[in-house]
Protein backbone atom coordinates (compact mmCIF):
# COMPACT_ATOMS: atom_id res chain seq x y z
CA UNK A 1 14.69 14.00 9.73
CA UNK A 2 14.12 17.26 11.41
CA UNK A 3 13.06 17.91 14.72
CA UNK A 4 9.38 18.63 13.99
CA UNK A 5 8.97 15.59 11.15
CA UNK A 6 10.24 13.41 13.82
CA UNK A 7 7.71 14.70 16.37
CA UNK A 8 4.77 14.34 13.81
CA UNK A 9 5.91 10.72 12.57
CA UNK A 10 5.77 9.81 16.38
CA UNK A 11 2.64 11.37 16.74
CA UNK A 12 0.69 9.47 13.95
CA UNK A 13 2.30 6.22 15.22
CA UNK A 14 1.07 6.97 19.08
CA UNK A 15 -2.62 7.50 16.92
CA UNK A 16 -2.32 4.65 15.20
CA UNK A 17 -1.80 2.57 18.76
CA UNK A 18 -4.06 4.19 21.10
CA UNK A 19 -6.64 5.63 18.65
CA UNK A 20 -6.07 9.62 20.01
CA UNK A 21 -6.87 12.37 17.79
CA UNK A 22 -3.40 13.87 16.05
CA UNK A 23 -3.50 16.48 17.84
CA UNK A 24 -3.75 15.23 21.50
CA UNK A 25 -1.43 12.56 20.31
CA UNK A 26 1.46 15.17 19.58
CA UNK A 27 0.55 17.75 22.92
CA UNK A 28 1.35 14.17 24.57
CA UNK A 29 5.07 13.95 22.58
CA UNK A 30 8.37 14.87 24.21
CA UNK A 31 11.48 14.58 21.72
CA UNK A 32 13.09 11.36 21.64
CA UNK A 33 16.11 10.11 19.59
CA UNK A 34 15.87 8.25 16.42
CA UNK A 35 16.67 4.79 18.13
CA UNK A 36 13.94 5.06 20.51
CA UNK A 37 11.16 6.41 17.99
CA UNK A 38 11.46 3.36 15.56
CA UNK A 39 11.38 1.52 18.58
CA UNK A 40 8.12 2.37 18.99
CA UNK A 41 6.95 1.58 15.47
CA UNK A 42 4.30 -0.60 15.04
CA UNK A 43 5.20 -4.41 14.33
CA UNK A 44 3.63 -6.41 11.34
CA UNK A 45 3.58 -9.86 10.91
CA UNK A 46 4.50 -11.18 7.01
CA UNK A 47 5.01 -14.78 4.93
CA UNK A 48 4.64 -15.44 1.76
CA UNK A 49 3.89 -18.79 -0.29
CA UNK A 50 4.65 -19.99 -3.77
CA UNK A 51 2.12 -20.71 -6.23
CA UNK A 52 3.20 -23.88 -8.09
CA UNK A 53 0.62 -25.62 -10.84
CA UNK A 54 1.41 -28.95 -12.83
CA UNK A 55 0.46 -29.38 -16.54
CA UNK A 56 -3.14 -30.08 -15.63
CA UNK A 57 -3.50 -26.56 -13.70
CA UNK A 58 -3.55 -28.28 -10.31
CA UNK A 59 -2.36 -26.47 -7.22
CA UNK A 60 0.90 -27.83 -4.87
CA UNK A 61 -0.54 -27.85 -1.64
CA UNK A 62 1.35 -28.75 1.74
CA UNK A 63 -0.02 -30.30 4.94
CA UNK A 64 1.93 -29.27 7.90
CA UNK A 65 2.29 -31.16 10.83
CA UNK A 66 1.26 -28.63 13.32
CA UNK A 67 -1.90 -27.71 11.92
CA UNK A 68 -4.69 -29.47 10.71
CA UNK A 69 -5.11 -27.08 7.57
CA UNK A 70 -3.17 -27.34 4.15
CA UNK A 71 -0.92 -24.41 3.03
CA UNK A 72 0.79 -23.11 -0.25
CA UNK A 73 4.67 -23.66 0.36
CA UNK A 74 6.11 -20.94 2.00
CA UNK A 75 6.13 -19.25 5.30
CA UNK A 76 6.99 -16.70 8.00
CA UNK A 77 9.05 -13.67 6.45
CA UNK A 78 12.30 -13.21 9.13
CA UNK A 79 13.60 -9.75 10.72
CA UNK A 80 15.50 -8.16 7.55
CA UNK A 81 14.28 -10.58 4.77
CA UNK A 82 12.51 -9.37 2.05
CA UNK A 83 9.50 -11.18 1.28
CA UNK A 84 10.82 -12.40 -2.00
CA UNK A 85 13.73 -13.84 -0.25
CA UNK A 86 11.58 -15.23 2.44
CA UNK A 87 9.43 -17.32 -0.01
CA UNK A 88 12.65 -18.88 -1.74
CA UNK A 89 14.17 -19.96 1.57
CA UNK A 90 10.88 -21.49 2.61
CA UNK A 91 10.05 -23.31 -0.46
CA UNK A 92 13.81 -24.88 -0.48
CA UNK A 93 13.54 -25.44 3.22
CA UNK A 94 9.84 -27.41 2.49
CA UNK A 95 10.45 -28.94 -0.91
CA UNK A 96 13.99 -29.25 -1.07
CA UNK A 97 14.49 -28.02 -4.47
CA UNK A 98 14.94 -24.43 -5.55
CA UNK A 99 12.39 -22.77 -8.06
CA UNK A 100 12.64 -20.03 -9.08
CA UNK A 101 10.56 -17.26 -7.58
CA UNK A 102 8.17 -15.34 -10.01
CA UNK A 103 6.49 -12.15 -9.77
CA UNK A 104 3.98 -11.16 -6.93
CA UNK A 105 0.72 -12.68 -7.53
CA UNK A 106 -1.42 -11.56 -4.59
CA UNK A 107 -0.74 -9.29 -1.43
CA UNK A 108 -3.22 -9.63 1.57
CA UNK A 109 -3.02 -7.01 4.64
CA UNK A 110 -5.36 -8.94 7.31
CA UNK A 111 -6.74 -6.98 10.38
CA UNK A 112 -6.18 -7.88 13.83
CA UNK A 113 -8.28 -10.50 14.83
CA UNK A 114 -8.88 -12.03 18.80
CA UNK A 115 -5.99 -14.26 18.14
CA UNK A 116 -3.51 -12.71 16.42
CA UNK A 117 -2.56 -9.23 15.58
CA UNK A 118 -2.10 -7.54 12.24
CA UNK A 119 -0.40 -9.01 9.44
CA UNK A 120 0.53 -8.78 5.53
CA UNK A 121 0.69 -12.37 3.10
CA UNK A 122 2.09 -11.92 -0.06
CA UNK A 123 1.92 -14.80 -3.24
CA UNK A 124 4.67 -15.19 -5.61
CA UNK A 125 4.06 -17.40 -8.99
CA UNK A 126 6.44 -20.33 -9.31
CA UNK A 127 5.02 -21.40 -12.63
CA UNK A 128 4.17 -24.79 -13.89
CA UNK A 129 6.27 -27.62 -13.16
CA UNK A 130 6.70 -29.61 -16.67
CA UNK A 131 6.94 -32.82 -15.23
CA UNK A 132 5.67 -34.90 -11.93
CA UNK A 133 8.51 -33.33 -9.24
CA UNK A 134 10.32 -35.25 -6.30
CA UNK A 135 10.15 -32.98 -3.26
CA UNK A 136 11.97 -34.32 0.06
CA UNK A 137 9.91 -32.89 3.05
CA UNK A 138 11.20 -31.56 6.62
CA UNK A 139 9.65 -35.09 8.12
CA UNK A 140 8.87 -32.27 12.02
CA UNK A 141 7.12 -30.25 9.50
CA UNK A 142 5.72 -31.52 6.47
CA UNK A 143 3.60 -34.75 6.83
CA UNK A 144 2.80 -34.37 2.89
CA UNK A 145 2.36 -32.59 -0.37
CA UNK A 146 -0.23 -32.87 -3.39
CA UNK A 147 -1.42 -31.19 -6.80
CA UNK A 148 -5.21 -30.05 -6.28
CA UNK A 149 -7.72 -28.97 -8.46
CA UNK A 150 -8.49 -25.38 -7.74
CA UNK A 151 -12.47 -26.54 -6.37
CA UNK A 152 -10.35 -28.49 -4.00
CA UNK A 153 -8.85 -25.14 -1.97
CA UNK A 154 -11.77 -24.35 -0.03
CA UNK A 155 -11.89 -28.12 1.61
CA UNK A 156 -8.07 -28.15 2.34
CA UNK A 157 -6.71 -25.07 3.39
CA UNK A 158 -7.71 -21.80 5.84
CA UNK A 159 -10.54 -19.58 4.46
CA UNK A 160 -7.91 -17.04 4.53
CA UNK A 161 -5.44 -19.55 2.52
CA UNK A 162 -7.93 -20.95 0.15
CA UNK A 163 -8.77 -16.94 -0.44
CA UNK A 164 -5.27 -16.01 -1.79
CA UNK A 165 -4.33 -18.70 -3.22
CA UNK A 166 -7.58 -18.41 -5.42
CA UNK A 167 -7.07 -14.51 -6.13
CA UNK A 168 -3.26 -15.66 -7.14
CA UNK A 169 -5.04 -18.21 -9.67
CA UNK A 170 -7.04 -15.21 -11.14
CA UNK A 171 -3.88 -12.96 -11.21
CA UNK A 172 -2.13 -15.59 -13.26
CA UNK A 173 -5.17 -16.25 -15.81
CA UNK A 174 -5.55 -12.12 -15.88
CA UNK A 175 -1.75 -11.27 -15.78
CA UNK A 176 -2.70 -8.56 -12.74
CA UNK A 177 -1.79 -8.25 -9.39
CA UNK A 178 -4.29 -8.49 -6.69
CA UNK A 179 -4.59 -7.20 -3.78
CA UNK A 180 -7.20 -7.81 -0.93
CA UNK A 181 -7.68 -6.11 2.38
CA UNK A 182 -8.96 -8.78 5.27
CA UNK A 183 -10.44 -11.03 2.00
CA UNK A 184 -12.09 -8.56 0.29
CA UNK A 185 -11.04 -7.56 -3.02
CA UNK A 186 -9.56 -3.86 -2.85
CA UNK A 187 -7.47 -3.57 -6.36
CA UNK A 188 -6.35 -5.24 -9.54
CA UNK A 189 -3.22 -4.33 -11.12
CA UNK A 190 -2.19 -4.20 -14.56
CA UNK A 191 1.30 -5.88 -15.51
């Protein structure tokens, strides 16, 4: 990256942190090295969960022990893990099993809110599971699991939760991707 890219990548990220226009932002700029500019980059938080349906089109849900809420398995995406990755480690961490991980159903960017900052949830499909499954449970985080009927989501889980993992239940039935911007519906994709 040359000298001046550098200095106007740096720039946009000091804008995007303390909200000055581009240009004060880059009068403010001395050069700095590569290490110390991504450094500065802003941080984002990720997980991603696994859509899983039996026969009947019910929903695997999980109710964590920390939380009084009831989740899609999956979970918090690690420093250099893909997503993707991130959602097959969780789900064999959670269920114990391995399934395979399907394509992205839904991706969510949510907004900062008072008590947490920034973050982007992505869905993966893990198809339907052609017979009742056995899934052995982390007993410190998993208390237990159970198939739901999609009506059920909005009782069980986070608004946030019960959001996504409806919009992944209409990417499945519409073969799209959706995507959604702090719950509201931004774009559907075409396979």
């Amino acid at each position: 990256m040359t000298r001046d890219k550098n200095k106007k990548s740096v720039a946009r990220s000091r804008m995007s942190q303390t909200g000055e226009s581009y240009t004060a932002a880059r009068a403010n700029l001395t050069p700095v090295d590569p290490k110390t500019y991504r450094a500065r980059l802003p941080r984002k938080r990720m997980a991603a969960g696994l859509l899983l349906r039996d026969l009947h089109g019910r929903v695997l849900v999980v109710e964590p022990t920390y939380k009084p809420t009831w989740e899609l398995p999956g979970g918090v995406v690690m420093a250099n893990e893909s997503p993707r990755a991130a959602c097959a480690r969780e789900v064999l961490e959670e269920l114990g099993v391995s399934i395979p991980t399907g394509r992205m159903l839904c991706m969510e960017w949510q907004g900062p809110e008072p008590d947490r900052n920034e973050s982007l949830m992505f869905i993966y499909d893990g198809g339907v599971l052609p017979e009742v499954a056995q899934f052995r449970l982390p007993a410190d985080e998993l208390k237990s699991y159970r198939f739901v009927e999609p009506d059920e989501l909005d009782d069980l889980m986070a608004p946030r939760g019960a959001r996504r993992a409806k919009a992944a239940l209409q990417a499945v039935a519409e073969a799209r991707l959706v995507e959604l911007e702090h719950g509201s519906l931004v774009a559907l994709h075409r396979e």
